[in-house]
Protein backbone atom coordinates (compact mmCIF):
# COMPACT_ATOMS: atom_id res chain seq x y z
CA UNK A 1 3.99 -94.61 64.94
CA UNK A 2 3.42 -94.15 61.08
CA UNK A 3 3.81 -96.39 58.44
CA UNK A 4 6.95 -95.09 56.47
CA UNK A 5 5.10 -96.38 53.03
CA UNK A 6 -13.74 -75.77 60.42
CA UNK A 7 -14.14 -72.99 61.91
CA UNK A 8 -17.43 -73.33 64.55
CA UNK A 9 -17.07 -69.93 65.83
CA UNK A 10 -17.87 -67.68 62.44
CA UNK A 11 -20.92 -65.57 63.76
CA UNK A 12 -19.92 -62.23 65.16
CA UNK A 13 -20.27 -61.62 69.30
CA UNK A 14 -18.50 -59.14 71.09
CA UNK A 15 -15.50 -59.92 72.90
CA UNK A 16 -12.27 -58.13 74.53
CA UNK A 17 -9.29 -57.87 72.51
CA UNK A 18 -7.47 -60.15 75.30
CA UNK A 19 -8.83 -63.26 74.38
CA UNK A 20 -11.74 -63.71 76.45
CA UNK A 21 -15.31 -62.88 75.82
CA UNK A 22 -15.70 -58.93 76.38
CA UNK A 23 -18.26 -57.06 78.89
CA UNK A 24 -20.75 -54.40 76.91
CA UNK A 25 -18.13 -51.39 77.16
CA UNK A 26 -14.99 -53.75 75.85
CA UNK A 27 -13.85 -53.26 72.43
CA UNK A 28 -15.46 -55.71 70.00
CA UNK A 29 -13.69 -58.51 68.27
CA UNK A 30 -15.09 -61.15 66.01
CA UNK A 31 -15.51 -64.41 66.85
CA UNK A 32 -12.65 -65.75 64.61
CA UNK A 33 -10.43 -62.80 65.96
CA UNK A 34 -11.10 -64.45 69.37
CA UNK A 35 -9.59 -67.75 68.33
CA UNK A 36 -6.51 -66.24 66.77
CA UNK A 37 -5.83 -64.18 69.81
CA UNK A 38 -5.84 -66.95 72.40
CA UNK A 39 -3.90 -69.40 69.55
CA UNK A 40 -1.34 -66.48 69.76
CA UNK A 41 -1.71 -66.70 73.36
CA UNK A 42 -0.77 -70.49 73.22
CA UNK A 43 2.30 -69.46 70.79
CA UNK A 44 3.73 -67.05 72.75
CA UNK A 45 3.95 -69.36 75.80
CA UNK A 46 5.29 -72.65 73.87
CA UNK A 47 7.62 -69.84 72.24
CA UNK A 48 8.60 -68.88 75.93
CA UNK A 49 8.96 -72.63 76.54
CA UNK A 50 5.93 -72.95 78.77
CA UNK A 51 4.58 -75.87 77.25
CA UNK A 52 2.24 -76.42 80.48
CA UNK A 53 -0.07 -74.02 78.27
CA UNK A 54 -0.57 -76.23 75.52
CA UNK A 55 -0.98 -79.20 78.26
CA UNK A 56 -3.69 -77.35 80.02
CA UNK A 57 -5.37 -76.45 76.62
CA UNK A 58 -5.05 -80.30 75.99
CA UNK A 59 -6.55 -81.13 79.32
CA UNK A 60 -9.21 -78.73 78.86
CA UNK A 61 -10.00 -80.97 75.63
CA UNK A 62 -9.92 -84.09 77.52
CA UNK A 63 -12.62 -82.57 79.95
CA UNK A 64 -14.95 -80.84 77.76
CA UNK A 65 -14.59 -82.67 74.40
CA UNK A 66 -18.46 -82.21 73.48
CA UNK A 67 -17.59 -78.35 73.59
CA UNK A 68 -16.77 -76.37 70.42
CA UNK A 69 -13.23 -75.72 69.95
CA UNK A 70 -13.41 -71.90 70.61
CA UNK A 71 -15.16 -72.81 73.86
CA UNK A 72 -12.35 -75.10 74.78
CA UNK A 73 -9.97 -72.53 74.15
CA UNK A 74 -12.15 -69.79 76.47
CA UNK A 75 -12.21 -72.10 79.88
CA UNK A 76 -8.58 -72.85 78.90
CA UNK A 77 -7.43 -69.55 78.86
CA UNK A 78 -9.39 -68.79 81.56
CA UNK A 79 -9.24 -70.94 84.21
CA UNK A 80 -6.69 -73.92 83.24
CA UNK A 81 -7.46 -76.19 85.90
CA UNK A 82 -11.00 -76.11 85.12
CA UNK A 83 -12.39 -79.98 85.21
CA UNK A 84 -16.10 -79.67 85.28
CA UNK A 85 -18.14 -76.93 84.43
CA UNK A 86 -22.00 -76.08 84.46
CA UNK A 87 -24.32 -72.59 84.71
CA UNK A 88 -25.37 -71.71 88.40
CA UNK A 89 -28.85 -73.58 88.20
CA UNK A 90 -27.06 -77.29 86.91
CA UNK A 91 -25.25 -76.69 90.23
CA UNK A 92 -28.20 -75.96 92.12
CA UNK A 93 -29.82 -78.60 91.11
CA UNK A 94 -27.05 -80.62 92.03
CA UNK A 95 -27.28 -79.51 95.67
CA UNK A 96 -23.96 -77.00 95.30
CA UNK A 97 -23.76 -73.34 95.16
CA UNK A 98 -20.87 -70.87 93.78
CA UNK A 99 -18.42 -69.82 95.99
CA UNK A 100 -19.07 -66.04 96.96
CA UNK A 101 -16.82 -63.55 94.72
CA UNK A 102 -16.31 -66.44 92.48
CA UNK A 103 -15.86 -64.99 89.00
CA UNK A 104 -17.63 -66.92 86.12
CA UNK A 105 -15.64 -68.80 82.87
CA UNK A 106 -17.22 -66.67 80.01
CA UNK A 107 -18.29 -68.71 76.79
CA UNK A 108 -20.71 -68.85 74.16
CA UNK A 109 -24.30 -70.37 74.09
CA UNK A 110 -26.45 -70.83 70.56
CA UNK A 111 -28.84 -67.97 69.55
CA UNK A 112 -31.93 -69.99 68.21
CA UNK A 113 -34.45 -67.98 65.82
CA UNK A 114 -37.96 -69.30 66.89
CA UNK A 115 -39.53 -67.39 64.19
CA UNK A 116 -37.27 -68.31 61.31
CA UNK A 117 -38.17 -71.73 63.08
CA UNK A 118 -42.00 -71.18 62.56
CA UNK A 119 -41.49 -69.94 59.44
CA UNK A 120 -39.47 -72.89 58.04
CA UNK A 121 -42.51 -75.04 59.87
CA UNK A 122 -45.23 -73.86 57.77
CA UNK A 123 -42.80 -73.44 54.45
CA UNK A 124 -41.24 -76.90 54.90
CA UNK A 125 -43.78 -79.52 53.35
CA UNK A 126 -41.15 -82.65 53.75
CA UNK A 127 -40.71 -82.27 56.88
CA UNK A 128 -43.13 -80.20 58.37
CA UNK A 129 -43.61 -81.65 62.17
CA UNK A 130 -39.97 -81.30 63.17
CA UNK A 131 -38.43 -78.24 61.68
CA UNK A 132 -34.60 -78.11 62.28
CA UNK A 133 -33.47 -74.91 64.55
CA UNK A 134 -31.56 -71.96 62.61
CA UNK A 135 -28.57 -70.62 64.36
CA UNK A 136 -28.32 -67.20 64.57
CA UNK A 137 -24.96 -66.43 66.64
CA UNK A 138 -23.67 -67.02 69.62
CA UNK A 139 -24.44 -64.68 73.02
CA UNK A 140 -22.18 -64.53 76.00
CA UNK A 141 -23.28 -66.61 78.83
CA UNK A 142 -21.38 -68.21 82.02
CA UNK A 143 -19.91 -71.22 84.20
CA UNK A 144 -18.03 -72.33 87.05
CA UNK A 145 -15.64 -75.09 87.45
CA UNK A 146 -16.43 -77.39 90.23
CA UNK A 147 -13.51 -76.36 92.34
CA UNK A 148 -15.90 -72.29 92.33
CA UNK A 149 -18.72 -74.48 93.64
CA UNK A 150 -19.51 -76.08 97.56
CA UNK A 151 -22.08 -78.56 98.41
CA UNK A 152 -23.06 -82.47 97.72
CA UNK A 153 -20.53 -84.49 96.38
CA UNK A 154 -20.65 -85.35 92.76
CA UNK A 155 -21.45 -89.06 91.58
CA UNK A 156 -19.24 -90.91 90.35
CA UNK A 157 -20.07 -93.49 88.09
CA UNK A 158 -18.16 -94.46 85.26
CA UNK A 159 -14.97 -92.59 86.51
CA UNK A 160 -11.73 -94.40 86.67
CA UNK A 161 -8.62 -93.53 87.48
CA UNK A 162 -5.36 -95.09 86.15
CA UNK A 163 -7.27 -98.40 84.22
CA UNK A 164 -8.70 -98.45 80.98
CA UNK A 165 -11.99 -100.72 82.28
CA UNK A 166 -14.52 -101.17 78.90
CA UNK A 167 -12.75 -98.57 77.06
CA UNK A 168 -10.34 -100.09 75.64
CA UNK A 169 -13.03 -102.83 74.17
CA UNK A 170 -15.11 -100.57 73.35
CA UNK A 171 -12.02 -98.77 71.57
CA UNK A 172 -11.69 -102.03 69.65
CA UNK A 173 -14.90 -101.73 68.31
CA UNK A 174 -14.79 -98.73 67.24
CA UNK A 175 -11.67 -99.72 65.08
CA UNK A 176 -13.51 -102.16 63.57
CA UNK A 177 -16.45 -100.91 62.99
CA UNK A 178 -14.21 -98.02 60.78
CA UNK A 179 -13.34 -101.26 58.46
CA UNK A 180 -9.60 -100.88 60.21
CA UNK A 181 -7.89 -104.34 60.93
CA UNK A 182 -6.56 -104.94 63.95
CA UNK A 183 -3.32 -107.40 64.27
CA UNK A 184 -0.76 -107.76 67.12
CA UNK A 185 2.99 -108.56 66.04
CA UNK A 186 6.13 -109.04 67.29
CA UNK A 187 8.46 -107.43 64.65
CA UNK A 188 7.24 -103.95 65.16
CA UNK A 189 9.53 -103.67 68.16
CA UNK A 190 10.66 -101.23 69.68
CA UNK A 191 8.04 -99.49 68.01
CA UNK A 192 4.63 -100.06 70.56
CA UNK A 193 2.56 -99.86 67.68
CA UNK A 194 2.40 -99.19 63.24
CA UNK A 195 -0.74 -97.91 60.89
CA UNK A 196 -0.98 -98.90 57.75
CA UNK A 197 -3.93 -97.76 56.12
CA UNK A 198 -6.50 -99.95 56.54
CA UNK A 199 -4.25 -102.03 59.21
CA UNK A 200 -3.11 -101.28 62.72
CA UNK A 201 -0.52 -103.66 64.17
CA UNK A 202 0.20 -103.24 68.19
CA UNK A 203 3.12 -104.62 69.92
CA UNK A 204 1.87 -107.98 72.33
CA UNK A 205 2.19 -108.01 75.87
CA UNK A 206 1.61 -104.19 76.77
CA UNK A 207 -0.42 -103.58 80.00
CA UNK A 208 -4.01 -102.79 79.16
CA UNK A 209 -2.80 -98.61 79.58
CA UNK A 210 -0.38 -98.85 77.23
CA UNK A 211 -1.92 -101.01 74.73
CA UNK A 212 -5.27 -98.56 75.26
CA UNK A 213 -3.03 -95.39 74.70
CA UNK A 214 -1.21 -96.96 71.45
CA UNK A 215 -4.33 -97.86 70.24
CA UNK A 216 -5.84 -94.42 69.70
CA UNK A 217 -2.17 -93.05 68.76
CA UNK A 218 -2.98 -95.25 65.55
CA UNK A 219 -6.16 -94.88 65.01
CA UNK A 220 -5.60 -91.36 64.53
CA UNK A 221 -3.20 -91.49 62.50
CA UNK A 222 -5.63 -93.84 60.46
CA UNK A 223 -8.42 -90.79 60.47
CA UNK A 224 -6.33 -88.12 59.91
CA UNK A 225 -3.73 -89.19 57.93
CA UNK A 226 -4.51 -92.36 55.54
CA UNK A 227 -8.15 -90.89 55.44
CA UNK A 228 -7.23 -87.40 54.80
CA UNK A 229 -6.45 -85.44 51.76
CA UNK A 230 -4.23 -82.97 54.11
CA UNK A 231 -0.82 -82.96 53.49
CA UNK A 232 1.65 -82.41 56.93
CA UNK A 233 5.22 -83.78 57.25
CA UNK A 234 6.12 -86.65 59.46
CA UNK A 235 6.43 -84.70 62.52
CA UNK A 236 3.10 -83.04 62.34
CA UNK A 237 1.84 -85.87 61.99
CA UNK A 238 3.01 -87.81 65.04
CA UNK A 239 2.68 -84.91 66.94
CA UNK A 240 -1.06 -84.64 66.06
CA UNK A 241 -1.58 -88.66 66.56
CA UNK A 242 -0.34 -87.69 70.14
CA UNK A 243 -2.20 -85.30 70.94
CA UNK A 244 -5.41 -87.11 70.00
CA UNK A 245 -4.10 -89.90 72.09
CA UNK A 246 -3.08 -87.74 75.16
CA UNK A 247 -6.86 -86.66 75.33
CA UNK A 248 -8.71 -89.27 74.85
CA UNK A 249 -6.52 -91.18 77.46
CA UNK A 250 -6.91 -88.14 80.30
CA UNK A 251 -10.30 -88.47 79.33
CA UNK A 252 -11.31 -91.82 80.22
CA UNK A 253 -8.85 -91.26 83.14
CA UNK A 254 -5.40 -92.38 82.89
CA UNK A 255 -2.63 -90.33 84.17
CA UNK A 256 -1.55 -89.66 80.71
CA UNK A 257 1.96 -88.26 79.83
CA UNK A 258 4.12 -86.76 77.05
CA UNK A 259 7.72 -86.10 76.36
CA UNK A 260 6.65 -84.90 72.85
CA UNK A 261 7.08 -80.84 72.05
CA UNK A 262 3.91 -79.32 70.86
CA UNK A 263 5.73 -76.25 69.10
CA UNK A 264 6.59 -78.64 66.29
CA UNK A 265 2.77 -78.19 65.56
CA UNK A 266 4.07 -74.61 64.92
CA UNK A 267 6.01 -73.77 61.89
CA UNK A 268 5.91 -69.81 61.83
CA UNK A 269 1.93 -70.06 60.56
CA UNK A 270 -0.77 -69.46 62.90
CA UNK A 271 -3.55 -70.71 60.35
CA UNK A 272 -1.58 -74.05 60.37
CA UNK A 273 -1.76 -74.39 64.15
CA UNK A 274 -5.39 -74.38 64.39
CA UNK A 275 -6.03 -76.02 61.43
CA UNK A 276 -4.13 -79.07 63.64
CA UNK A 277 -5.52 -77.81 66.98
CA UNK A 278 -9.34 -78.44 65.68
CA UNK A 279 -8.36 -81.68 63.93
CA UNK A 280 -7.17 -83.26 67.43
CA UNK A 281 -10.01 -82.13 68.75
CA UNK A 282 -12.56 -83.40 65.87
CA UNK A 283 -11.16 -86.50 66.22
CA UNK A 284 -10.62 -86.88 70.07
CA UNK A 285 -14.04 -85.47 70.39
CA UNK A 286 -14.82 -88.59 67.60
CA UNK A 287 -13.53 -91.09 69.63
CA UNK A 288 -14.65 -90.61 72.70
CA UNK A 289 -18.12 -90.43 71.66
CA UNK A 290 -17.75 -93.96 70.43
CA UNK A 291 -16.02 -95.61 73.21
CA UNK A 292 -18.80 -93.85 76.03
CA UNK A 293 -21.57 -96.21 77.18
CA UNK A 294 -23.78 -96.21 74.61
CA UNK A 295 -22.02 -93.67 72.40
CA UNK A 296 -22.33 -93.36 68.37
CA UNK A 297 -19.43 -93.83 66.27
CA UNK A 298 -20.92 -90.85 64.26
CA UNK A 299 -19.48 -87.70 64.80
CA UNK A 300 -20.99 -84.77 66.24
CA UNK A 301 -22.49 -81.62 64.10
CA UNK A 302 -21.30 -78.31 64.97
CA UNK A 303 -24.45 -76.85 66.28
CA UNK A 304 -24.12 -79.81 68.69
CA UNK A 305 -21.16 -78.46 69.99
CA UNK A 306 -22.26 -75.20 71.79
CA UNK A 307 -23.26 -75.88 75.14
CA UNK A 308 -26.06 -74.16 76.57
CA UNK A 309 -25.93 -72.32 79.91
CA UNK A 310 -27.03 -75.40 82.22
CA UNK A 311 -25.16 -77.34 80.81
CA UNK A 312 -23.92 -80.46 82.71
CA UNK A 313 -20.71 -80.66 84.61
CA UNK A 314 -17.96 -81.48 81.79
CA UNK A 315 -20.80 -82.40 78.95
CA UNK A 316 -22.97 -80.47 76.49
CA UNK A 317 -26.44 -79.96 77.22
């Protein structure tokens, strides 16, 4: 509860005018006309009242939050139930093989110039031994979700499944570390948690889910919201701060749930919509980052977000 008081996809690829990434004889679309076609897509069904869209779109954040948003969108739309996702030779090496007829999740990989690269290494005087890679757009490549895939078993480790374990001290840290106090009061009742810029108070004596899931509700409002020069209404905003909260919590594995309705992120203006889709994600994708083992408080740069085509189950390469 609240205190009372980038576009990554801008290179052109080709892609079918459907929402999904296009074979050679599709029409083309730009990369930005990709986005707005599968946030239309996502209108159109919370419009219809099929807000299990949006969820899955959500979920699909929770699983692949190291992903660039138009990538998040892609294994959405194509295969909702999608919960881990790597090219064919990541499964190989993994001991598990694709399903035969099993039709690959389309998304985009980095196009690296190597000679711009070479060029910028014998240019660059500063910095001469490690010259930074230029991006040159984005080429279709492809994955498949676990459930396309038979074999060894995954590991394990670090999953969990309906407790918080480290993450929510880690969470606490994190909150912290952003120069955010943390109290815990009685008089915010019934309200399970308040942010006041600079100041989160949390209702005692909540189990270690709830107090995890408030947590994060708060602390984004405190990034998006008391940190922001964006101006939203109150209901934006709480939508938004649950959002963020419902994945990062499906993330570290809670059975996360909402009563809230996402078309109140829609107000008639598509722009809008993903300019609030990409901040949940920003900042989910923030969070997260800091509360893994070993993460970095320090958010990732959009290059970083384009996974590669062996890319690890549910992570960036």
């Amino acid at each position: 509860m609240e205190d009372q008081s980038n576009n990554n996809l801008t290179n052109e690829v080709t892609f079918v005018s459907n929402g999904t990434v296009s074979d050679k004889d599709s029409k083309p679309a730009s990369a930005k006309q990709l986005i707005r076609e599968n946030i239309q897509y996502l209108i159109a069904q919370l419009e219809a009242g099929h807000s299990e869209a949006f969820t899955a779109f959500l979920d699909a954040m929770a699983h692949f939050h190291n992903y660039s948003f138009g990538n998040v969108l892609l294994i959405a739309r194509q295969r909702p139930t999608a919960t881990h996702v790597a090219g064919m030779r990541t499964w190989n090496q993994l001991g598990r093989r694709v399903k035969r007829g099993e039709r690959g999740i389309a998304i985009l990989a980095p196009m690296i110039s190597k000679r711009r690269m070479e060029q910028q290494k014998t240019t660059d005087t500063a910095d001469s031994e490690s010259p930074k890679p230029v991006l040159r757009g984005f080429r279709r490549v492809y994955v498949w979700d676990e459930s396309q895939t038979e074999g060894a078993p995954l590991p394990t480790l670090g999953e969990t499944t309906g407790e918080v374990g480290a993450s929510l001290d880690r969470l606490r840290e994190f909150v912290a570390d952003r120069g955010i106090q943390l109290e815990y009061r009685e008089d915010i009742a019934p309200a399970l948690g308040m942010s006041y810029g600079g100041r989160i108070a949390l209702l005692p004596g909540q189990s270690e889910p709830e107090e995890f899931t408030a947590l994060v509700h708060e602390t984004a409002h405190e990034l998006l919201h008391h940190r922001s020069e964006r101006h939203t209404d109150k209901t934006v905003r709480e939508t938004e701060a649950e959002a963020v909260a419902f994945v990062v919590a499906r993330a570290v594995g809670l059975n996360a749930s909402t009563s809230i309705s996402y078309i109140q992120l829609y107000r008639g203006d598509a722009e809008l919509l993903i300019e609030s889709l990409e901040v949940v994600q920003q900042t989910a994708s923030l969070i997260l980052t800091a509360i893994e083992p070993g993460g970095s408080a320090q958010p990732a740069t959009a290059d970083s977000q384009f996974p590669t085509t062996e890319a690890a189950p549910g992570a960036a390469a």
